[in-house]
C-alpha atoms as a PDB file:
ATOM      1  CA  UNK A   1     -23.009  35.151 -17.469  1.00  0.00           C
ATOM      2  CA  UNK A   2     -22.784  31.496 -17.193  1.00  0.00           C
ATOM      3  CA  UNK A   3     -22.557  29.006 -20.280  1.00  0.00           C
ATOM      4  CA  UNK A   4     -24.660  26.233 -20.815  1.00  0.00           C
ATOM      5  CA  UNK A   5     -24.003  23.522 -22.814  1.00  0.00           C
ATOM      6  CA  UNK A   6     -26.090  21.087 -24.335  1.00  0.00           C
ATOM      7  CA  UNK A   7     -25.499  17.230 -23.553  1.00  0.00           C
ATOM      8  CA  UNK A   8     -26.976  14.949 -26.166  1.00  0.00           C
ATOM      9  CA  UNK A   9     -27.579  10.592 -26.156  1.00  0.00           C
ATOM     10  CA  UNK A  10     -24.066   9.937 -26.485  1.00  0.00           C
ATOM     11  CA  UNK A  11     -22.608  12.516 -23.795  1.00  0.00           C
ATOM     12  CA  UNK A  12     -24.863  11.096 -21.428  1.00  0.00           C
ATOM     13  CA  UNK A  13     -23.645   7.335 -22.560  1.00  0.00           C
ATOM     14  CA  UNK A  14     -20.066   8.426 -21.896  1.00  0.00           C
ATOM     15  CA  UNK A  15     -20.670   9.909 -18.812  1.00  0.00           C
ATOM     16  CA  UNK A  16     -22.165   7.083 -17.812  1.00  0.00           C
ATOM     17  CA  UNK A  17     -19.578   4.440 -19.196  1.00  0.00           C
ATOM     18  CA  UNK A  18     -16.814   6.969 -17.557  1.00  0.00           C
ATOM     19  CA  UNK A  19     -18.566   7.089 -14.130  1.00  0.00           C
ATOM     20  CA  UNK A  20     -18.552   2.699 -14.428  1.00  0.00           C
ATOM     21  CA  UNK A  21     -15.149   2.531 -15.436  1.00  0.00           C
ATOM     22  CA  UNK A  22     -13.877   4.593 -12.614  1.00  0.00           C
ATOM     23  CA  UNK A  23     -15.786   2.738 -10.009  1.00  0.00           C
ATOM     24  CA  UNK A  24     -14.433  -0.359 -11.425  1.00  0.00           C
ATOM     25  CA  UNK A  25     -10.688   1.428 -11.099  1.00  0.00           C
ATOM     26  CA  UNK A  26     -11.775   2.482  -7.435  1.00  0.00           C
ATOM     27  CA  UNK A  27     -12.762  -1.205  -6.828  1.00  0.00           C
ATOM     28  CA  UNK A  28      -9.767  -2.426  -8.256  1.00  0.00           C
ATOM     29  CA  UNK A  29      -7.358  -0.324  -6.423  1.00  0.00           C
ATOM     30  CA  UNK A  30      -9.259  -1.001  -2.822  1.00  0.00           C
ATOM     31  CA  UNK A  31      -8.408  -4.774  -3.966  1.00  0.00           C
ATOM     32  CA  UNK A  32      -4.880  -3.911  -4.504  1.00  0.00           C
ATOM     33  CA  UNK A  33      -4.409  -1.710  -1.400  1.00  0.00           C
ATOM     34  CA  UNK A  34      -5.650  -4.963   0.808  1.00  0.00           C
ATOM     35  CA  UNK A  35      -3.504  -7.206  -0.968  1.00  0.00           C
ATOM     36  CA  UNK A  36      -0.384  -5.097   0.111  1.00  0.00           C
ATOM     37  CA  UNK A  37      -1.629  -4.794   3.295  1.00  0.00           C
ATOM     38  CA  UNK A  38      -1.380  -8.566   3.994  1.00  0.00           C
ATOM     39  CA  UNK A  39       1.619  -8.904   1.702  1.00  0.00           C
ATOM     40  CA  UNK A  40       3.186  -6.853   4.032  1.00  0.00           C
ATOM     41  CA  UNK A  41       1.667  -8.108   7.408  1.00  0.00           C
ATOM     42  CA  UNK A  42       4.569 -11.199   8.191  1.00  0.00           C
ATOM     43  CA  UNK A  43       2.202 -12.448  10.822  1.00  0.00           C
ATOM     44  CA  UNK A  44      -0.629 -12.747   8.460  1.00  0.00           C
ATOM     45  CA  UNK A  45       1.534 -14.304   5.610  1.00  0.00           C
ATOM     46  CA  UNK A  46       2.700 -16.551   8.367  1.00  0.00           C
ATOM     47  CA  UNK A  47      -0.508 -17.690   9.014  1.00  0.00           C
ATOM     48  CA  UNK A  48      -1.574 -18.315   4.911  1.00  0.00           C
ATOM     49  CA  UNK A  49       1.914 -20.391   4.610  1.00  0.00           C
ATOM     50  CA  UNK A  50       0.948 -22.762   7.644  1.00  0.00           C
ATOM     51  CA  UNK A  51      -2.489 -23.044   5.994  1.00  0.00           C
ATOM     52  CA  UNK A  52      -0.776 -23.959   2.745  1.00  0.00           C
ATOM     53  CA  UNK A  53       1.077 -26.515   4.650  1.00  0.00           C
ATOM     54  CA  UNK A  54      -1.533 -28.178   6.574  1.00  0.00           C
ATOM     55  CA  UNK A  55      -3.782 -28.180   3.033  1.00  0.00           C
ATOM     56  CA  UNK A  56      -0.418 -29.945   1.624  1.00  0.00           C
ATOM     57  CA  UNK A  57      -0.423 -32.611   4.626  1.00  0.00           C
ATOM     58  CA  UNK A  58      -4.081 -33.486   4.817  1.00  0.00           C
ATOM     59  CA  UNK A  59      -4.545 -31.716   8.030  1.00  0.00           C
ATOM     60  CA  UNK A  60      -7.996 -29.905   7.186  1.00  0.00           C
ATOM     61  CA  UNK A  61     -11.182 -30.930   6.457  1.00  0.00           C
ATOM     62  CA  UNK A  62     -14.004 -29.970   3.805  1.00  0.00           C
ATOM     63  CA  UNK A  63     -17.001 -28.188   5.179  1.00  0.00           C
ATOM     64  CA  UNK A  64     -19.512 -31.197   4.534  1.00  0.00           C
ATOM     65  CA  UNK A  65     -17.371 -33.359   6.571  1.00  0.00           C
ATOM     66  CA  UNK A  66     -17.302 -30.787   9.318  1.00  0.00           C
ATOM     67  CA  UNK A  67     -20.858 -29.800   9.850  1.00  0.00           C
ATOM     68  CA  UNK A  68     -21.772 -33.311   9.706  1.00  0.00           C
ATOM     69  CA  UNK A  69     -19.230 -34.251  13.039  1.00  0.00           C
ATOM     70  CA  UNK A  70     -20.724 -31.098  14.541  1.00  0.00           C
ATOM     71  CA  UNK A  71     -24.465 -32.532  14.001  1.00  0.00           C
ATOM     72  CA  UNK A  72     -23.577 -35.590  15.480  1.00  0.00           C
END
């Protein structure tokens, strides 16, 4: 015969906390997983230093500045 067992306010408020927390963990790790992923990519870490550099040098410009040349 199966057991039941009897959840009251505060189960339910801890199941509920637990269920957030893990999501949050589960968010947290797919966050982590892409950051090795392009830690680990030389190409794309290649790519974020010359952006660095150009940034550095002057050799970008803001959005505003942008869409405004393209309207014109």
């Amino acid at each position: 015969m199966a057991k039941s067992a009897y959840l009251d306010e505060n189960d339910r408020k801890l199941i509920l906390e637990t269920r957030q927390k893990l999501d949050e963990v589960t968010n947290l790790m797919d966050e982590l997983l892409e950051t090795v992923e392009i830690l680990g990519d030389p190409e794309m870490m290649k790519n974020i230093n010359e952006g660095k550099e150009d940034i550095k040098a002057g050799r970008v410009k803001d959005l505003h500045t942008l869409l405004k040349e393209e309207a014109t």
